[in-house]
C-alpha atoms as a PDB file:
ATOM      1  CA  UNK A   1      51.663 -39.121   5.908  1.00  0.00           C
ATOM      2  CA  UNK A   2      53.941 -40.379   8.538  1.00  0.00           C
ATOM      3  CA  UNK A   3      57.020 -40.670   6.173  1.00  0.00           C
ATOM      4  CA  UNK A   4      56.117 -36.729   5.165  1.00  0.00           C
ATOM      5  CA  UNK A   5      55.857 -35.341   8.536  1.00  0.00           C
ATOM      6  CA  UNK A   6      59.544 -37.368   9.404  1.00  0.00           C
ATOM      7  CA  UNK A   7      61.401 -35.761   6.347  1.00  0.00           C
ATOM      8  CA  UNK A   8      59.568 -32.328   7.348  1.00  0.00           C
ATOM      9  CA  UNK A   9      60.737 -32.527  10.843  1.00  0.00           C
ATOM     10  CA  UNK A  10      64.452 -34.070   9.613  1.00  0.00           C
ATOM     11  CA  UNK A  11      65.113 -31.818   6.851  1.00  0.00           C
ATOM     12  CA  UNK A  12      65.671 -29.399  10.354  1.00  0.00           C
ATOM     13  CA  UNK A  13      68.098 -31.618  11.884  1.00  0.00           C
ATOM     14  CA  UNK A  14      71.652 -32.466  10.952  1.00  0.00           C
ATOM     15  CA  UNK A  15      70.235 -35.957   9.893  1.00  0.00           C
ATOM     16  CA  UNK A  16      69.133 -34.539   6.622  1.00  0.00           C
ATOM     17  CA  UNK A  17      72.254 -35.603   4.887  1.00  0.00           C
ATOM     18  CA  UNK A  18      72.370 -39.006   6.593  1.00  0.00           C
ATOM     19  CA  UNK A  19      71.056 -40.620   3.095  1.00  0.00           C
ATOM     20  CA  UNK A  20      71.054 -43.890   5.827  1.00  0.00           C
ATOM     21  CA  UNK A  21      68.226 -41.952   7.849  1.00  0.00           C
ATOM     22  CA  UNK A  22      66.416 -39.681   4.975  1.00  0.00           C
ATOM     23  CA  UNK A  23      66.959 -42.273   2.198  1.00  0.00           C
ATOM     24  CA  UNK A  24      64.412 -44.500   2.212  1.00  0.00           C
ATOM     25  CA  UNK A  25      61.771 -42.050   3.150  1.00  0.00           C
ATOM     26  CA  UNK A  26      62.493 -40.579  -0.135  1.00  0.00           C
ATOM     27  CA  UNK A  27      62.519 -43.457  -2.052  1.00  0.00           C
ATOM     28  CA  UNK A  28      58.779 -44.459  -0.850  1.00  0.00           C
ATOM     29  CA  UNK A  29      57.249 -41.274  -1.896  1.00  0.00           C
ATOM     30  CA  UNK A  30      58.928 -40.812  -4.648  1.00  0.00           C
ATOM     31  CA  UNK A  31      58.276 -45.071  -5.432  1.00  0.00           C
ATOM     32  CA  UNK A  32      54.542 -43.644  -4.628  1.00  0.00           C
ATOM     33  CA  UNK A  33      54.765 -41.374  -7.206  1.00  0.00           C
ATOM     34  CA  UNK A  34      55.970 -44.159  -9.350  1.00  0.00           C
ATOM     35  CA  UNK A  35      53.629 -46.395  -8.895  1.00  0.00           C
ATOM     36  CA  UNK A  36      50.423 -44.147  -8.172  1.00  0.00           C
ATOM     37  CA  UNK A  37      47.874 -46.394 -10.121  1.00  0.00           C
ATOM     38  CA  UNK A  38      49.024 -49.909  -8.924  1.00  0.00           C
ATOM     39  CA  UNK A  39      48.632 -49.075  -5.153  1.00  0.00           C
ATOM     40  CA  UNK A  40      47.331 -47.233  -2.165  1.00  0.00           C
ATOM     41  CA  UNK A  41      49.895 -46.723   0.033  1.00  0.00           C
ATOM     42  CA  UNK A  42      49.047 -47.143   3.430  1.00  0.00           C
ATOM     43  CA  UNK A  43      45.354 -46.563   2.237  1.00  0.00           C
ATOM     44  CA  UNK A  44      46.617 -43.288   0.672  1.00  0.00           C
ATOM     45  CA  UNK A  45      45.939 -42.873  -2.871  1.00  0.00           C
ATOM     46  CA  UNK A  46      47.149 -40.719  -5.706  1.00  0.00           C
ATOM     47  CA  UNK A  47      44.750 -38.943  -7.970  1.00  0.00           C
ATOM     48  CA  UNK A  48      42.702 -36.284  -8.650  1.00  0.00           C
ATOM     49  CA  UNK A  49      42.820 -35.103  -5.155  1.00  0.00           C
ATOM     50  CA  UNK A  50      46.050 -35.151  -4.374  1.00  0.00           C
ATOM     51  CA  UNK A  51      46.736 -33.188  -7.389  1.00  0.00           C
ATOM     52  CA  UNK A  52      45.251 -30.090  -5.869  1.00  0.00           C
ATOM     53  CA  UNK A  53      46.788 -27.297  -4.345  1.00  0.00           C
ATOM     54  CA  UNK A  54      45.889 -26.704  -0.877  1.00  0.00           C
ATOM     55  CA  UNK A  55      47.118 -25.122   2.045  1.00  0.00           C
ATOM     56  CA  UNK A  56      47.876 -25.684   5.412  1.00  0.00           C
ATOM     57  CA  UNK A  57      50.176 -28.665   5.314  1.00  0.00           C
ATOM     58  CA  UNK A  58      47.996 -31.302   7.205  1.00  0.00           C
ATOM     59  CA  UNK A  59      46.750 -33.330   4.269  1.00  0.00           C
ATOM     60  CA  UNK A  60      48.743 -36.037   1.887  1.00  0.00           C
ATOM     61  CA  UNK A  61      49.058 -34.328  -1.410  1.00  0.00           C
ATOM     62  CA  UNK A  62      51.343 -32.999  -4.001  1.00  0.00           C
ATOM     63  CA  UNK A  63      52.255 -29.414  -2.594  1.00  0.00           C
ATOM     64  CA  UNK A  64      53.160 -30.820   0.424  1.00  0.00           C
ATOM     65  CA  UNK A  65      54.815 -33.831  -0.680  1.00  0.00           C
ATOM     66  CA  UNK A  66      56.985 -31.675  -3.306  1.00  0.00           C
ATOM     67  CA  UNK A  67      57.854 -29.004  -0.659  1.00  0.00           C
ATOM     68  CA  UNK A  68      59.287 -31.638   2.224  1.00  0.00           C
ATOM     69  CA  UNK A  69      61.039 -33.981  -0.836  1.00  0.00           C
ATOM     70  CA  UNK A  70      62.302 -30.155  -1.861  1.00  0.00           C
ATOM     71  CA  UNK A  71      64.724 -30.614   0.854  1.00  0.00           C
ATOM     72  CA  UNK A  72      66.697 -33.686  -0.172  1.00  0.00           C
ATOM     73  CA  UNK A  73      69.098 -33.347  -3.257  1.00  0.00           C
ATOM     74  CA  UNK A  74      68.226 -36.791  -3.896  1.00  0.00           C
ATOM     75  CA  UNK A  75      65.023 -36.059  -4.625  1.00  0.00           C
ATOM     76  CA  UNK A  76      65.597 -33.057  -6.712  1.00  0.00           C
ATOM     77  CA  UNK A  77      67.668 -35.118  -9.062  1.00  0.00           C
ATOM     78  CA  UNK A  78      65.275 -37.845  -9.402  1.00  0.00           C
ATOM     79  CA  UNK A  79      62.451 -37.259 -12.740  1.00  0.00           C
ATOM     80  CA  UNK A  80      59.892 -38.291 -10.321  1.00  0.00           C
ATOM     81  CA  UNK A  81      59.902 -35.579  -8.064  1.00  0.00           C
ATOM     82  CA  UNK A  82      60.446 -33.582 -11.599  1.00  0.00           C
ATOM     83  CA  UNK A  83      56.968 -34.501 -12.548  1.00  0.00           C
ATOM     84  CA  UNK A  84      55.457 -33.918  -9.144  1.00  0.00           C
ATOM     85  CA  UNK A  85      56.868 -30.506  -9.924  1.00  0.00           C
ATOM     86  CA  UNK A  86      54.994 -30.276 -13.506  1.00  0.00           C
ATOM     87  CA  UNK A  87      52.163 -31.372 -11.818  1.00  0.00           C
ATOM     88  CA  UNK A  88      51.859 -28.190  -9.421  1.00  0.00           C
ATOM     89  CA  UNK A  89      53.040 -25.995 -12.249  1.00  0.00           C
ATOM     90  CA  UNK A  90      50.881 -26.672 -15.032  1.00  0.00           C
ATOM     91  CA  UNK A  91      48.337 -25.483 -12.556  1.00  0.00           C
ATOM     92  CA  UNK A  92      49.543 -21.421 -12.711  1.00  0.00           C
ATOM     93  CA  UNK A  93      47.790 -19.437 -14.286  1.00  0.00           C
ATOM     94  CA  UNK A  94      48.515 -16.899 -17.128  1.00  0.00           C
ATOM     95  CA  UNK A  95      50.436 -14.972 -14.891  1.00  0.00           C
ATOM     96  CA  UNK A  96      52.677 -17.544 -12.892  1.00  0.00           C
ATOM     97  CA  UNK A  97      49.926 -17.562 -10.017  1.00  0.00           C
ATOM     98  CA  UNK A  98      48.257 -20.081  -8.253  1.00  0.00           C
ATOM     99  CA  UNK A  99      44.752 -20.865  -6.885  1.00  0.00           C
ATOM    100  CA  UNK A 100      43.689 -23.364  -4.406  1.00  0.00           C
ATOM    101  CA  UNK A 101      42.022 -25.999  -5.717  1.00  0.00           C
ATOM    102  CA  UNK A 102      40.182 -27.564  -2.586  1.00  0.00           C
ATOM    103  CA  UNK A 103      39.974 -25.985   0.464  1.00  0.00           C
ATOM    104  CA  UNK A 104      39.843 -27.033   4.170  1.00  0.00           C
ATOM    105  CA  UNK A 105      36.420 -25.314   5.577  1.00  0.00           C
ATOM    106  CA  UNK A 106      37.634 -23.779   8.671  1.00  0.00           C
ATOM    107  CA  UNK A 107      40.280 -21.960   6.791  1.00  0.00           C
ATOM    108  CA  UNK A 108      37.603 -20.466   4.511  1.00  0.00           C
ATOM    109  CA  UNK A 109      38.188 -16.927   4.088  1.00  0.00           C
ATOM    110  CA  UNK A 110      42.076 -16.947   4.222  1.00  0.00           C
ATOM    111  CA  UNK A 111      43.802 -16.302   0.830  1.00  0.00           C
ATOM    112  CA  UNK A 112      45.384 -19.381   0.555  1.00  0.00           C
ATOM    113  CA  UNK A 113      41.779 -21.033   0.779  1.00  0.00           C
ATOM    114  CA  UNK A 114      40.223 -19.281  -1.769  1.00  0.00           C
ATOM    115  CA  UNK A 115      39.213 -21.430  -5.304  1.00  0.00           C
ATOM    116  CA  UNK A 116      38.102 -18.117  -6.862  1.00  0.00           C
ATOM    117  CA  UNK A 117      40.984 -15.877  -6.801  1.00  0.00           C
ATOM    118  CA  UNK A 118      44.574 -16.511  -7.031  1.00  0.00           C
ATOM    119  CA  UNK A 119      46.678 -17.034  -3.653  1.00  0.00           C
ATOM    120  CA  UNK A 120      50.006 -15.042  -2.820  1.00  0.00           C
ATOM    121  CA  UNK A 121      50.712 -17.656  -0.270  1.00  0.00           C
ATOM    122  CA  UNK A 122      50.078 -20.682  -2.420  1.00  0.00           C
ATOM    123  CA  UNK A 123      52.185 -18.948  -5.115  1.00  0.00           C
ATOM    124  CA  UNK A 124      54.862 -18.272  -2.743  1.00  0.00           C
ATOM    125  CA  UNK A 125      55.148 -22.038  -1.527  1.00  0.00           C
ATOM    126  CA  UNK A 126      55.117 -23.305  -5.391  1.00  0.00           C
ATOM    127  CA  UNK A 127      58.224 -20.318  -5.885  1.00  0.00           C
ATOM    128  CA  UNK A 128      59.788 -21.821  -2.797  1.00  0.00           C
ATOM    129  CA  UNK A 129      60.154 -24.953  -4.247  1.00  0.00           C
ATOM    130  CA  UNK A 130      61.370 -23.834  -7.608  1.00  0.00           C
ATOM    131  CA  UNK A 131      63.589 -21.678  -5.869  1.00  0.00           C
ATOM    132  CA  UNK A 132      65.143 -24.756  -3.422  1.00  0.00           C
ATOM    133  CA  UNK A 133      65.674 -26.872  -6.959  1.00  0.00           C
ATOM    134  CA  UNK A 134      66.940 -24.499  -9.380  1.00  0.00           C
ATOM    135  CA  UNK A 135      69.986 -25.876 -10.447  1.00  0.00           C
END
């Protein structure tokens, strides 16, 4: 979680195309990725959970991961981040939209919280991303 909140707070910094400072962050989540059922990383896991989509951005998990690594054209360009990608996106529904799929109780109520109705926000942030790595 560390390693996401750094790249978050980089990608707003001039450092963000140091691939020096930014590089090896990238490498370990997308390595995660990689690797997702031969270790924990730093006790954090990849599975069912982190494949749902939930909002805010305080948790480990793939909407968040995808959105900071969204930043870096080295990530972009890598298939691993492609998949992370896939992941979120086979998750739309019919009409391109998305629904939470776990919520965080005190935000109960907001749209982006909801597991029962799709959520403008959440389909927003998954747009933002395809939007940052269209080609």
């Amino acid at each position: 979680m560390a390693t996401v909140c750094a790249l978050k707070a980089l990608s707003l910094t001039a450092l963000r195309e140091d691939a020096a400072v930014i590089g090896p962050g990238v490498a370990a989540l997308l390595d995660h990725w990689q690797h997702q059922r031969d270790y924990k990383l730093k006790m954090f896991g990849i599975g069912t959970e982190f494949r749902k989509l939930r909002y805010p951005f305080v948790w480990y998990d793939v909407l968040h991961v995808a959105d900071v690594l969204s930043h870096y054209p080295a990530a972009i360009t890598d298939p691993r981040f492609s998949e992370m990608v896939e992941a979120i996106t086979a998750q739309a529904d019919e009409q391109g939209r998305y629904t939470a799929s776990a919520m965080y109780r005190s935000w109960k109520g907001w749209s982006f919280a909801g597991k029962k109705q799709p959520s403008p926000w959440l389909t927003y942030l998954v747009a933002r991303i395809e939007a940052r790595t269209a080609a």
